[in-house]
N, C-alpha and C. Protein backbone atom coordinates (compact mmCIF):
# COMPACT_ATOMS: atom_id res chain seq x y z
N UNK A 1 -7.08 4.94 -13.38
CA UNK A 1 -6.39 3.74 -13.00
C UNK A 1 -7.21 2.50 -13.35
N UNK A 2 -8.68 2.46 -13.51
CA UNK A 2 -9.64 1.21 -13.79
C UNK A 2 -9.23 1.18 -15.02
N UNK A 3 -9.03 2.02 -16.09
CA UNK A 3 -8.76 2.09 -17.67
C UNK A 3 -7.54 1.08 -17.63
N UNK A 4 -6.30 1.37 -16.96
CA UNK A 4 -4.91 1.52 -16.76
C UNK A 4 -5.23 -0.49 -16.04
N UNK A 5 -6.48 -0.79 -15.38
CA UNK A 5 -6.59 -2.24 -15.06
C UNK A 5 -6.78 -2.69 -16.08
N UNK A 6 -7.87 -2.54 -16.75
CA UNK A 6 -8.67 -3.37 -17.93
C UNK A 6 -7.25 -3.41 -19.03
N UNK A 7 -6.49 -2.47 -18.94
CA UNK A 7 -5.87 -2.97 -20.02
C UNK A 7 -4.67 -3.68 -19.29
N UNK A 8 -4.10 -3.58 -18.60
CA UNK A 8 -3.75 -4.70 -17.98
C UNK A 8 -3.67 -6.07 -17.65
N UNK A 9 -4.87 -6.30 -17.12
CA UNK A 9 -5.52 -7.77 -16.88
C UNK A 9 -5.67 -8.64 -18.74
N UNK A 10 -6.42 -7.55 -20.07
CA UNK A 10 -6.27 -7.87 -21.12
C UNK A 10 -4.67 -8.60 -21.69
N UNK A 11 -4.27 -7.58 -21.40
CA UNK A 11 -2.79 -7.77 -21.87
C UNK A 11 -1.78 -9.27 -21.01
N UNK A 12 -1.84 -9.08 -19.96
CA UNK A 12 -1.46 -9.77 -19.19
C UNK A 12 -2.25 -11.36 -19.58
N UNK A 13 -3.85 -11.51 -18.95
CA UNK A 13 -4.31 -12.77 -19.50
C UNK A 13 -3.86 -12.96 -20.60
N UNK A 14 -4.15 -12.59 -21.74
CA UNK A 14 -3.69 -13.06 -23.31
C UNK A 14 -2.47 -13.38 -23.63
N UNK A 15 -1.56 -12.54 -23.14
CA UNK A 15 0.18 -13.51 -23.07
C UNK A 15 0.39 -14.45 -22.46
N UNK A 16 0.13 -14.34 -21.58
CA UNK A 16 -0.07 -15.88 -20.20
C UNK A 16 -1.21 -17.13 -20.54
N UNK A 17 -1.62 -16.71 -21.52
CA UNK A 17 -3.02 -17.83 -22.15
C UNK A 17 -3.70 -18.27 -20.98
N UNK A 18 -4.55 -16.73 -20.11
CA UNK A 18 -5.04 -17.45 -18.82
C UNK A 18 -6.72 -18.44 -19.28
N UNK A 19 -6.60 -19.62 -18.68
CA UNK A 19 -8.07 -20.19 -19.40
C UNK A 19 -9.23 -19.15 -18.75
N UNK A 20 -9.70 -18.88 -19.77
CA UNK A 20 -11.28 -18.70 -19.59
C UNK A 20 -11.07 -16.90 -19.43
N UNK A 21 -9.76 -16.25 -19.79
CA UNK A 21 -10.14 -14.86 -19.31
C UNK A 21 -8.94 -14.22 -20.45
N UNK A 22 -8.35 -14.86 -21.18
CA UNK A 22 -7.51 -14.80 -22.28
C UNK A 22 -8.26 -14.23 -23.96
N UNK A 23 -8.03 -13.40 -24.49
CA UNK A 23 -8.87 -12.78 -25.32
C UNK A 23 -8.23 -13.22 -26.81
N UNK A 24 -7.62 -14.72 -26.39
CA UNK A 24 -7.21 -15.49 -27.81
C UNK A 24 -7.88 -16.69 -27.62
N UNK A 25 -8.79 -16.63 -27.82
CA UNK A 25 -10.25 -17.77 -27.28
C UNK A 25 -10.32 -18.65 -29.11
N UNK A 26 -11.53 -19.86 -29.13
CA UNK A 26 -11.72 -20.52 -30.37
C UNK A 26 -12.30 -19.28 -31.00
N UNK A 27 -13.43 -18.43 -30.57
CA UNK A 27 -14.39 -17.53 -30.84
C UNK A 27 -13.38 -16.72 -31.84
N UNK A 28 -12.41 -16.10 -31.20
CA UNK A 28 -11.79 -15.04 -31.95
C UNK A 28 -10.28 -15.93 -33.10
N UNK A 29 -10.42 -17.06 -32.88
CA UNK A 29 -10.03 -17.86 -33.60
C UNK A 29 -10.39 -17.83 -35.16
N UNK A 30 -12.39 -17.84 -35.01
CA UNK A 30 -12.62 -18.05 -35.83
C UNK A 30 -12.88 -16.60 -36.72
N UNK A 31 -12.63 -15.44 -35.47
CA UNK A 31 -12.96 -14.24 -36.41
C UNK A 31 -11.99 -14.02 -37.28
N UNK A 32 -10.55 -14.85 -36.62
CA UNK A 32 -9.53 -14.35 -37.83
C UNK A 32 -9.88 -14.67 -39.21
N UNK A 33 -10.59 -15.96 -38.82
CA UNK A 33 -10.29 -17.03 -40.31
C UNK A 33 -11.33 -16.13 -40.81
N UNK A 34 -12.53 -15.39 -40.54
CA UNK A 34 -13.69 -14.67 -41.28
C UNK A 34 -13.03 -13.28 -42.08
N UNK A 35 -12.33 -12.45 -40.86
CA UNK A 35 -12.27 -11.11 -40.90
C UNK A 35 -10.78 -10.78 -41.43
N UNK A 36 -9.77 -11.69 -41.15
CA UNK A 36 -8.52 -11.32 -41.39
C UNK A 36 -7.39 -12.00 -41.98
N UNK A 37 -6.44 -11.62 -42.26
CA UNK A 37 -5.61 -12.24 -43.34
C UNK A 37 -4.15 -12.68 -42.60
N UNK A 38 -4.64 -13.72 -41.48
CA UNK A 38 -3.86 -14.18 -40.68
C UNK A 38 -3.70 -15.63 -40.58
N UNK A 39 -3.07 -16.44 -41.90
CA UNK A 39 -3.47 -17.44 -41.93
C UNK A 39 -2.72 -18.56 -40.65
N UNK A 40 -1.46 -17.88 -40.11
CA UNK A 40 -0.97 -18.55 -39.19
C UNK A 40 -1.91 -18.66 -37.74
N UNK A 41 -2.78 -17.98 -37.82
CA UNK A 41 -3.60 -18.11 -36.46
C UNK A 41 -4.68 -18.45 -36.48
N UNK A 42 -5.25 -19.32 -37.39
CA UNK A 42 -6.57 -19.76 -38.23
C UNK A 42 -6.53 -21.18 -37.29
N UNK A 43 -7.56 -21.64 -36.94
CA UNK A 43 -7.87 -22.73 -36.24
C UNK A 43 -7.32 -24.07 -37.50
N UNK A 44 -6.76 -25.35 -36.84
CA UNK A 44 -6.40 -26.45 -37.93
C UNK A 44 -7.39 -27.25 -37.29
N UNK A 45 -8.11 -28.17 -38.48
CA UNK A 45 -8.95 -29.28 -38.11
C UNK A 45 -7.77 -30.30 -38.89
N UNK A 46 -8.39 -31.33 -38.08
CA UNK A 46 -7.40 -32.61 -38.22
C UNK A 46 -8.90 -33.60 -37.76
N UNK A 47 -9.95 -33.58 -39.07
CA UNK A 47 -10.63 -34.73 -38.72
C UNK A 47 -11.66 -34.41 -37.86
N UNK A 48 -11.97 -35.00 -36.14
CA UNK A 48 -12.86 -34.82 -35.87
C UNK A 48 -12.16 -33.56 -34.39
N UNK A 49 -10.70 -33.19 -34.55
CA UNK A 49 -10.06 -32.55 -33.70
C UNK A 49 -10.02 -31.46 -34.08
N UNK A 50 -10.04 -29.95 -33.33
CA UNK A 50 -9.81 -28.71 -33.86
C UNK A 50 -8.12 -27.90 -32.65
N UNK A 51 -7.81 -27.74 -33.76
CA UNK A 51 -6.20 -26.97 -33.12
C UNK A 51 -6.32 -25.61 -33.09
N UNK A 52 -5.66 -25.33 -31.73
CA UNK A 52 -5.55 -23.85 -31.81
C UNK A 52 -4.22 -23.27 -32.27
N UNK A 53 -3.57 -23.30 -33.31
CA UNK A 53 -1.74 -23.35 -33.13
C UNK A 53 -1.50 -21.98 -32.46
N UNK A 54 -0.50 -22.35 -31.18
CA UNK A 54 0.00 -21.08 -30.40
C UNK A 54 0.61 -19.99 -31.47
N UNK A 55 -0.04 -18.49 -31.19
CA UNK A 55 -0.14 -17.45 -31.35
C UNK A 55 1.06 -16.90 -30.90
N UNK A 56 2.11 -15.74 -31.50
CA UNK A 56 3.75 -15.75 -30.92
C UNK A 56 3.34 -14.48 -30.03
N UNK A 57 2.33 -13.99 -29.20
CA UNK A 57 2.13 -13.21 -28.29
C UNK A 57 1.87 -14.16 -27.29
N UNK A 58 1.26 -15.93 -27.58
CA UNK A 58 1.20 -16.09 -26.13
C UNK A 58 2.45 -16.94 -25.63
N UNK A 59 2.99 -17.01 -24.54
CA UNK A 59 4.13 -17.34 -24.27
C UNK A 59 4.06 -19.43 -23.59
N UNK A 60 5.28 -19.79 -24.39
CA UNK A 60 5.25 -21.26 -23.82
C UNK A 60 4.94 -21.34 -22.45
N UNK A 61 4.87 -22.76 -21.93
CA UNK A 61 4.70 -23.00 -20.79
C UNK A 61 5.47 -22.83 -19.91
N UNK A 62 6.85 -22.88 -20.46
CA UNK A 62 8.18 -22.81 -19.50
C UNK A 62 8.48 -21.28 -19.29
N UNK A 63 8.12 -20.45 -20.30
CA UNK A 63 8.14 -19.31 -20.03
C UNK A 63 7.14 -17.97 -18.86
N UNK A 64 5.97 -19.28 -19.16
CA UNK A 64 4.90 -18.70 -18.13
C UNK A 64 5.08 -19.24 -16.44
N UNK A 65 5.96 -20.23 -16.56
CA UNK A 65 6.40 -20.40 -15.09
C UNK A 65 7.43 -19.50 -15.11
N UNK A 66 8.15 -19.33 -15.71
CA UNK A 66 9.37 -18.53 -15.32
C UNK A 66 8.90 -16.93 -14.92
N UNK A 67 7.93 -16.72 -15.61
CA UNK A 67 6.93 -15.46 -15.20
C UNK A 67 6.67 -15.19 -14.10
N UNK A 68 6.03 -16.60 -13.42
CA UNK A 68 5.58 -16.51 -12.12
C UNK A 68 6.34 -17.03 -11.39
N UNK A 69 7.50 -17.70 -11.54
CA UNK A 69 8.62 -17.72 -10.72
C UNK A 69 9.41 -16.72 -10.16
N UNK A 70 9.10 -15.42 -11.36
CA UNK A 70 9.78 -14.52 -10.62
C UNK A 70 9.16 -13.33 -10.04
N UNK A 71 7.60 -12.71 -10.10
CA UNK A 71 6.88 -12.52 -9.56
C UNK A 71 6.80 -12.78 -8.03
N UNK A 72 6.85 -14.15 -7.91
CA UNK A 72 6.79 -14.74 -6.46
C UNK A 72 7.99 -14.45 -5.63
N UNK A 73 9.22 -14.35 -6.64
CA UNK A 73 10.44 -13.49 -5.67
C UNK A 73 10.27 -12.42 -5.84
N UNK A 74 9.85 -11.28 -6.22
CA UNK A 74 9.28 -9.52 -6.49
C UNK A 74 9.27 -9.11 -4.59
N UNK A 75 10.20 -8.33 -4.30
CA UNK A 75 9.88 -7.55 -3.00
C UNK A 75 9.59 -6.09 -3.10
N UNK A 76 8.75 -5.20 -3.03
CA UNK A 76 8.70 -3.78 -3.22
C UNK A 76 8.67 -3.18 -1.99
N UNK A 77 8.91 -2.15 -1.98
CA UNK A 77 9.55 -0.90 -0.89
C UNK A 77 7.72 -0.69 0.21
N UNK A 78 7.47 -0.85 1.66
CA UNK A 78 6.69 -0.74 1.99
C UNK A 78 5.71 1.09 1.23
N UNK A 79 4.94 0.54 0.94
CA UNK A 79 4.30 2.06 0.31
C UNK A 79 3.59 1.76 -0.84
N UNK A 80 4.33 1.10 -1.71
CA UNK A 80 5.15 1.23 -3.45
C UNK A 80 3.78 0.46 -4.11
N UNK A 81 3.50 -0.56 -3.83
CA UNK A 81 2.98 -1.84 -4.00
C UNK A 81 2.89 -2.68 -2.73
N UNK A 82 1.56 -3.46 -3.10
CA UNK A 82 1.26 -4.53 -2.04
C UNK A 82 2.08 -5.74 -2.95
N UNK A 83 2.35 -7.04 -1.56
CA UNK A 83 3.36 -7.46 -2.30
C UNK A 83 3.12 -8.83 -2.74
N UNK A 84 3.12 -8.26 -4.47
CA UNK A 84 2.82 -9.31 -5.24
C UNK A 84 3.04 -10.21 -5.29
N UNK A 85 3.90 -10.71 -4.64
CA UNK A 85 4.58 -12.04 -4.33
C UNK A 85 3.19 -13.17 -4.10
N UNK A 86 2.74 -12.51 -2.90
CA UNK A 86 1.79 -12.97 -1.90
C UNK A 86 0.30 -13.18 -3.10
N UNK A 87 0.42 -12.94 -4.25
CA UNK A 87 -0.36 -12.66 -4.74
C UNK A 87 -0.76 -13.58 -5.96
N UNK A 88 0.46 -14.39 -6.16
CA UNK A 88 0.84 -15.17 -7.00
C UNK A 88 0.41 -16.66 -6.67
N UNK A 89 -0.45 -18.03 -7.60
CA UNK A 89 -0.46 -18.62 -6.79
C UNK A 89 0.21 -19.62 -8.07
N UNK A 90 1.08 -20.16 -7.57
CA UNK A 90 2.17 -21.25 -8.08
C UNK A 90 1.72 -22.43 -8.94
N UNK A 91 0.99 -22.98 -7.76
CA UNK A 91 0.18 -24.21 -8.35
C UNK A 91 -0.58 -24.58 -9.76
N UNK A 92 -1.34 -23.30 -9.77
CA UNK A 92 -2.74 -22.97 -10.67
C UNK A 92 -2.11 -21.80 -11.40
N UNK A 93 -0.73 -21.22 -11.47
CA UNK A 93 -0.33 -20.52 -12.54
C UNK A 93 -1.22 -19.55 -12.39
N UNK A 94 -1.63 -18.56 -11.40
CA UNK A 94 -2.81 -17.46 -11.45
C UNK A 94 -2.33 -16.42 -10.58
N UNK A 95 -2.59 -15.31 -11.14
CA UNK A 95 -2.75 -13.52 -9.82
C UNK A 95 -3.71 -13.67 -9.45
N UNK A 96 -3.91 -13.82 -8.12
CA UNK A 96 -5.44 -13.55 -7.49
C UNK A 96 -5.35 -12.26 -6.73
N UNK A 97 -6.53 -11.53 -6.47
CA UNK A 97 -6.39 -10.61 -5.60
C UNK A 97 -5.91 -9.30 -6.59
N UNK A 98 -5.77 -8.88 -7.46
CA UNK A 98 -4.80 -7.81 -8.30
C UNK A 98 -5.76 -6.43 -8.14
N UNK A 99 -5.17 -5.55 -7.23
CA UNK A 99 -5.85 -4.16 -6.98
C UNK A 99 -5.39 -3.30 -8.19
N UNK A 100 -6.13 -1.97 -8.19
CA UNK A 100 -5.75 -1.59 -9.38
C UNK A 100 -4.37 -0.93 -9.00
N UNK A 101 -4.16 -0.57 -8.21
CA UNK A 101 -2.86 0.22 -7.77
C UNK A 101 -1.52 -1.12 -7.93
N UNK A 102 -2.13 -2.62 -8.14
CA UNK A 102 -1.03 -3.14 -8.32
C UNK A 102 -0.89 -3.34 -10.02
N UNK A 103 -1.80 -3.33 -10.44
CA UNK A 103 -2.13 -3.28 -11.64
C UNK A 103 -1.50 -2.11 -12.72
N UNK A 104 -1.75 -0.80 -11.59
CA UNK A 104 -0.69 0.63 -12.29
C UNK A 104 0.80 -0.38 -11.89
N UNK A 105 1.44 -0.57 -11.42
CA UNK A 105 2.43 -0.64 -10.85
C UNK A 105 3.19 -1.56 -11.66
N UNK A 106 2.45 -2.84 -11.75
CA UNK A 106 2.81 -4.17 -12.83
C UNK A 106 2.89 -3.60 -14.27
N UNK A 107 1.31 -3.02 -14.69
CA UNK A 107 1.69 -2.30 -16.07
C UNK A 107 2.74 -1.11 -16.17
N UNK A 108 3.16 -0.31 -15.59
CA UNK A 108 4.39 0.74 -15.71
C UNK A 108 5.50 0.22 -15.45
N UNK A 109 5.94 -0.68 -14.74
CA UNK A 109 7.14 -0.99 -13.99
C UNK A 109 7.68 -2.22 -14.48
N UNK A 110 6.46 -3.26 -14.66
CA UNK A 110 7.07 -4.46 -14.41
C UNK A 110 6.86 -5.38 -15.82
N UNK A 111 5.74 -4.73 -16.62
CA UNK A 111 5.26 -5.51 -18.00
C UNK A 111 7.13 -5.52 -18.76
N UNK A 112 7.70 -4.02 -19.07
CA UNK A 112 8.99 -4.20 -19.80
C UNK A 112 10.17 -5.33 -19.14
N UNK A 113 10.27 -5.53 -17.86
CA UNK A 113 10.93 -6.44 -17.51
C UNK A 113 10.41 -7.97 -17.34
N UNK A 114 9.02 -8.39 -17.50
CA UNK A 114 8.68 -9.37 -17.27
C UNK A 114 8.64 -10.23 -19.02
N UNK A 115 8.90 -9.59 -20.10
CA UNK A 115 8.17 -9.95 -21.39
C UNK A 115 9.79 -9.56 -21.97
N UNK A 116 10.59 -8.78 -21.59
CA UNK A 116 11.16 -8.31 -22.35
C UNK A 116 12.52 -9.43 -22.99
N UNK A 117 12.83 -10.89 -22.71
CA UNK A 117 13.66 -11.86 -23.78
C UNK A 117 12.57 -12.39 -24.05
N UNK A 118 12.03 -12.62 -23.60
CA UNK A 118 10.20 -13.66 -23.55
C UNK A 118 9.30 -13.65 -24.78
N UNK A 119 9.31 -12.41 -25.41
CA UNK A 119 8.34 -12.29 -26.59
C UNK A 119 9.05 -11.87 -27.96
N UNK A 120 8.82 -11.89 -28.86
CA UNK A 120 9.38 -11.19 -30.07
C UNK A 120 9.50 -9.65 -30.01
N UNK A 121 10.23 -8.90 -30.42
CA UNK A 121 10.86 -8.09 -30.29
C UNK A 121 9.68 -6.77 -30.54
N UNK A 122 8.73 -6.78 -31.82
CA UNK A 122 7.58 -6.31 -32.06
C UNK A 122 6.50 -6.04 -31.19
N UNK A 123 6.59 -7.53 -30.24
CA UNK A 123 5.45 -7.36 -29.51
C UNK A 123 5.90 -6.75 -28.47
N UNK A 124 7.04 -6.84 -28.05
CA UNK A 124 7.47 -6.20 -26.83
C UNK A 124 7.83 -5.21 -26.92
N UNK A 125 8.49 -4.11 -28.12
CA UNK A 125 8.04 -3.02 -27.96
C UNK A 125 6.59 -2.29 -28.33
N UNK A 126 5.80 -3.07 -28.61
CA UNK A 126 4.08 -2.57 -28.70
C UNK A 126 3.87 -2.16 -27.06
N UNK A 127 4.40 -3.36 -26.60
CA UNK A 127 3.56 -3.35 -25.01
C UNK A 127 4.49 -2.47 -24.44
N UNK A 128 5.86 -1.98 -24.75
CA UNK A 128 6.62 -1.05 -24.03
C UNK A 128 5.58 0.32 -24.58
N UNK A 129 5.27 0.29 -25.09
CA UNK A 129 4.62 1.44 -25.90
C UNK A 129 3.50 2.37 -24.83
N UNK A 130 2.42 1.08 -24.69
CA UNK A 130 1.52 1.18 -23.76
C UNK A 130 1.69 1.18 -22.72
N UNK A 131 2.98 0.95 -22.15
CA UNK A 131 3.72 1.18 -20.81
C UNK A 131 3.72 2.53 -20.53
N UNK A 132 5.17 3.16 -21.79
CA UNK A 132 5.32 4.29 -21.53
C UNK A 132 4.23 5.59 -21.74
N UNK A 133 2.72 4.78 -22.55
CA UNK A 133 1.92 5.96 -22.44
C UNK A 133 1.61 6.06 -21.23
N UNK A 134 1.21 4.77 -20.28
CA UNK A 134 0.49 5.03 -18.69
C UNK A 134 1.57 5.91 -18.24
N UNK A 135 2.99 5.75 -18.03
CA UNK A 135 3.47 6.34 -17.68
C UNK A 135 3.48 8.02 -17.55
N UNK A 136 3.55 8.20 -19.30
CA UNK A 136 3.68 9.69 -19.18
C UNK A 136 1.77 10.52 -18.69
N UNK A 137 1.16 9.64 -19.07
CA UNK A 137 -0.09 10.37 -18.68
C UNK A 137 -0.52 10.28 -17.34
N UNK A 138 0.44 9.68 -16.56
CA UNK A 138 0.45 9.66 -14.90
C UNK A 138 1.21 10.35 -14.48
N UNK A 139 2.36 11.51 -14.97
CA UNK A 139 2.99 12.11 -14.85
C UNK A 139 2.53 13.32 -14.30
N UNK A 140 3.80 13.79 -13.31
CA UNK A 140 3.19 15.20 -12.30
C UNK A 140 3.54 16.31 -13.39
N UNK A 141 4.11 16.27 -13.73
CA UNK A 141 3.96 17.45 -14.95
C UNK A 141 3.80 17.23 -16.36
N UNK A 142 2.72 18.23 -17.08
CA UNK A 142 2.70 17.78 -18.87
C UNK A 142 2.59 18.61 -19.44
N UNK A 143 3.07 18.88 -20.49
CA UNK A 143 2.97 20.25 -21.01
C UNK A 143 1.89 19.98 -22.36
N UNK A 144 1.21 21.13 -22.86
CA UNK A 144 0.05 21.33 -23.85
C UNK A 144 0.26 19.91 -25.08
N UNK A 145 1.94 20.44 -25.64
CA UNK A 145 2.36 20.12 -26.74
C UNK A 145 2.65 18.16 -26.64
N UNK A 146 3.25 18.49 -25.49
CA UNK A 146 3.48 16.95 -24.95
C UNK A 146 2.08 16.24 -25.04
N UNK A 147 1.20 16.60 -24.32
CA UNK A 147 -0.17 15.81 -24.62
C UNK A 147 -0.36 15.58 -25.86
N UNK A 148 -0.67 16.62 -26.52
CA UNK A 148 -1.00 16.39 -28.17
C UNK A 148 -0.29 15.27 -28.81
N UNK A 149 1.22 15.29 -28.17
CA UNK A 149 1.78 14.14 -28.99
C UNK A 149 1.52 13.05 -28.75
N UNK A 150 1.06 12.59 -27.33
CA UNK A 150 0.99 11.52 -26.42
C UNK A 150 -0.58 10.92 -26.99
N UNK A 151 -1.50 12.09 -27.65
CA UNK A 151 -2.76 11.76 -28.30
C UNK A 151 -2.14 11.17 -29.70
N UNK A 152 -1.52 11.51 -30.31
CA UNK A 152 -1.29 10.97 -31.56
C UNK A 152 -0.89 9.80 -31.47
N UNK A 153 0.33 9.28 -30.74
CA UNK A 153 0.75 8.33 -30.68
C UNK A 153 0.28 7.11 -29.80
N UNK A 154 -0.88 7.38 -28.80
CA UNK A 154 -1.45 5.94 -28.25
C UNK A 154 -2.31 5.98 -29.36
N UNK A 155 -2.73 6.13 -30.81
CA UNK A 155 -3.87 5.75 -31.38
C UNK A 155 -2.76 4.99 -32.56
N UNK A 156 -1.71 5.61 -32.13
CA UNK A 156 -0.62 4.44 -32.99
C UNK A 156 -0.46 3.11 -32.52
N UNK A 157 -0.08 3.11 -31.11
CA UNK A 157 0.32 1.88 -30.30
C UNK A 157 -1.03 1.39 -30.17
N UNK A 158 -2.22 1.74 -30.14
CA UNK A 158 -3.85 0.75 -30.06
C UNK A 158 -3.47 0.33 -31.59
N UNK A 159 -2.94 0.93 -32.65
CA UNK A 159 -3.39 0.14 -33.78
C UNK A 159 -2.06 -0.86 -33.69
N UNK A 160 -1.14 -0.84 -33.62
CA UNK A 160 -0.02 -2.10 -33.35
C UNK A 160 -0.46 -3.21 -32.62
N UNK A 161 -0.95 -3.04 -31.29
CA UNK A 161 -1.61 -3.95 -30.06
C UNK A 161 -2.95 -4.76 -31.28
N UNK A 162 -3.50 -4.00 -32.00
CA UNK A 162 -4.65 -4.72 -33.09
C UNK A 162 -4.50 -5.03 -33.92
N UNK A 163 -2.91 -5.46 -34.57
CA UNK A 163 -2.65 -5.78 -35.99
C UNK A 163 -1.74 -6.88 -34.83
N UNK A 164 -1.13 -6.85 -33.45
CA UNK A 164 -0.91 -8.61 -32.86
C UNK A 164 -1.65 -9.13 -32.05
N UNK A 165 -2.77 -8.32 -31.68
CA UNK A 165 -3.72 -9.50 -30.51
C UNK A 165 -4.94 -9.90 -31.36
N UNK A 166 -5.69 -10.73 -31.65
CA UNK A 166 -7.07 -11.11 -32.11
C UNK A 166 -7.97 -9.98 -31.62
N UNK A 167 -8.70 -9.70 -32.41
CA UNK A 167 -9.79 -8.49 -32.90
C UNK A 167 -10.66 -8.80 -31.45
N UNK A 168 -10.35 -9.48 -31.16
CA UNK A 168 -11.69 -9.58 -29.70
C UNK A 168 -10.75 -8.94 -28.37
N UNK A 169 -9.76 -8.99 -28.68
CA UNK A 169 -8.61 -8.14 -27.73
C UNK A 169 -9.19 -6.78 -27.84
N UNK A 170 -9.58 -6.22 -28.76
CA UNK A 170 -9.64 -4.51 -28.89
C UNK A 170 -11.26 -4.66 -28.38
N UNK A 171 -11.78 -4.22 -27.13
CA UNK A 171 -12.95 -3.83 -26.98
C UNK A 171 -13.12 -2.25 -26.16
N UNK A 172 -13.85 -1.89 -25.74
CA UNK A 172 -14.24 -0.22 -25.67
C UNK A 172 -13.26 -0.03 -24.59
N UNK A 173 -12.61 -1.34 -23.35
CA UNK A 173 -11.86 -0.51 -22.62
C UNK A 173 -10.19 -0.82 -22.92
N UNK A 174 -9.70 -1.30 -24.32
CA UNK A 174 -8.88 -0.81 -25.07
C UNK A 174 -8.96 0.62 -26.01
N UNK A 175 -10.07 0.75 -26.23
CA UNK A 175 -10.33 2.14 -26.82
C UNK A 175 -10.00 3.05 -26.04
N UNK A 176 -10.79 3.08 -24.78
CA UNK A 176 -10.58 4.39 -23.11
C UNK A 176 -9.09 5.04 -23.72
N UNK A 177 -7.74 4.33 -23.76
CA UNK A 177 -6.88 5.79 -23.63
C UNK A 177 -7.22 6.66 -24.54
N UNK A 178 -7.23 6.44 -25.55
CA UNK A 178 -6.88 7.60 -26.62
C UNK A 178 -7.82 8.83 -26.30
N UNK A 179 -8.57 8.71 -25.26
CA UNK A 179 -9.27 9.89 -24.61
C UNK A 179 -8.90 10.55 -23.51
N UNK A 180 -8.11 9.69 -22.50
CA UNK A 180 -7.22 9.89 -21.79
C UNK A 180 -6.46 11.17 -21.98
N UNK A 181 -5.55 10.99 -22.89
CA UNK A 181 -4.97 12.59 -23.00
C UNK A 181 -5.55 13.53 -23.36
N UNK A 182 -6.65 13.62 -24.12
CA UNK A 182 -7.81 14.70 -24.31
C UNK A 182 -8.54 14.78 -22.70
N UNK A 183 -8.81 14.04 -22.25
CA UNK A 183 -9.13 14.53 -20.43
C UNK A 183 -8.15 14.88 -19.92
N UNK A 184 -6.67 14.42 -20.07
CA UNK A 184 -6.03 15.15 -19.19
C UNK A 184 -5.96 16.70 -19.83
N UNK A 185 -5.92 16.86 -21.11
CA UNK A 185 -5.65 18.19 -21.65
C UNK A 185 -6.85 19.39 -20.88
N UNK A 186 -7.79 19.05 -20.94
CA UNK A 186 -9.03 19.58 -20.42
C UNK A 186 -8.36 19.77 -19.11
């Protein structure tokens, strides 16, 4: 479930462009312009000003209230989830408090409905992707063959998630699943 946070909180900051914890920073700005052939996400100088031009994974402003507009109405079944609502803070556009059990819960349940008119169609099924792997590898039953496939294909959906988030997005606890189903197989 800590694996199942980190990629969470990643995913989540970086669409929401949270300051200071968002993994589409100047830094990885500039790795594009070094490392990759992304000229739409290349920092613009204008003189003595440097631009970051918004990235189509992170979402406008009106869209990131509407995010947390509806978050803050979210009621879940006593048990299910603590309630995120309470968790949300309006003002400052921020989750404070995010346990990992709300974190399973937001990433399985709530990432496909929170992103899903919100982002381009690509990115949102990438992140449905990584949904439905937490999902099935949290599952009460799995069979041999099923794993094997579930190994092949999160090393598909990590390489989709790394051809749309900046190269500083992929660090070792974006790597963690694809081992995941080899531990659960064991």
């Amino acid at each position: 479930m800590h694996i199942e946070k980190n990629v969470f909180e990643n995913i989540f900051n970086t669409v929401i462009d949270v300051k200071g914890k968002t993994k589409d920073n100047i830094k990885a700005r500039l790795d594009i312009a070094f490392f990759c052939n992304r000229k739409n996400m290349e920092l613009v100088c204008d003189g003595s000003r440097v631009a970051k031009p918004r990235a189509s994974f992170v979402l406008e402003k009106n869209a990131q209230l509407l995010v947390y507009k509806w978050l803050k109405s979210l009621r879940f079944l006593d048990g299910n989830a603590s309630n995120i609502s309470r968790l949300v803070n309006m003002e400052e556009c921020k989750l404070y408090g995010m346990k990992s059990n709300d974190c399973h819960v937001f990433m399985q349940t709530l990432i496909p409905l929170a992103y899903r008119d919100l982002l381009p169609k690509e990115i949102w099924d990438a992140l449905m992707e990584i949904s439905h792997f937490f999902i099935d590898i949290c599952s009460n039953k799995l069979n041999v063959d099923y794993i094997e496939r579930l190994e092949t294909n999160i090393i598909e959906t990590l390489c989709k998630l790394e051809m749309i988030f900046p190269q500083s997005f992929s660090d070792s606890m974006e790597h963690l699943p694809i081992h995941l189903s080899f531990e659960v197989k064991v």
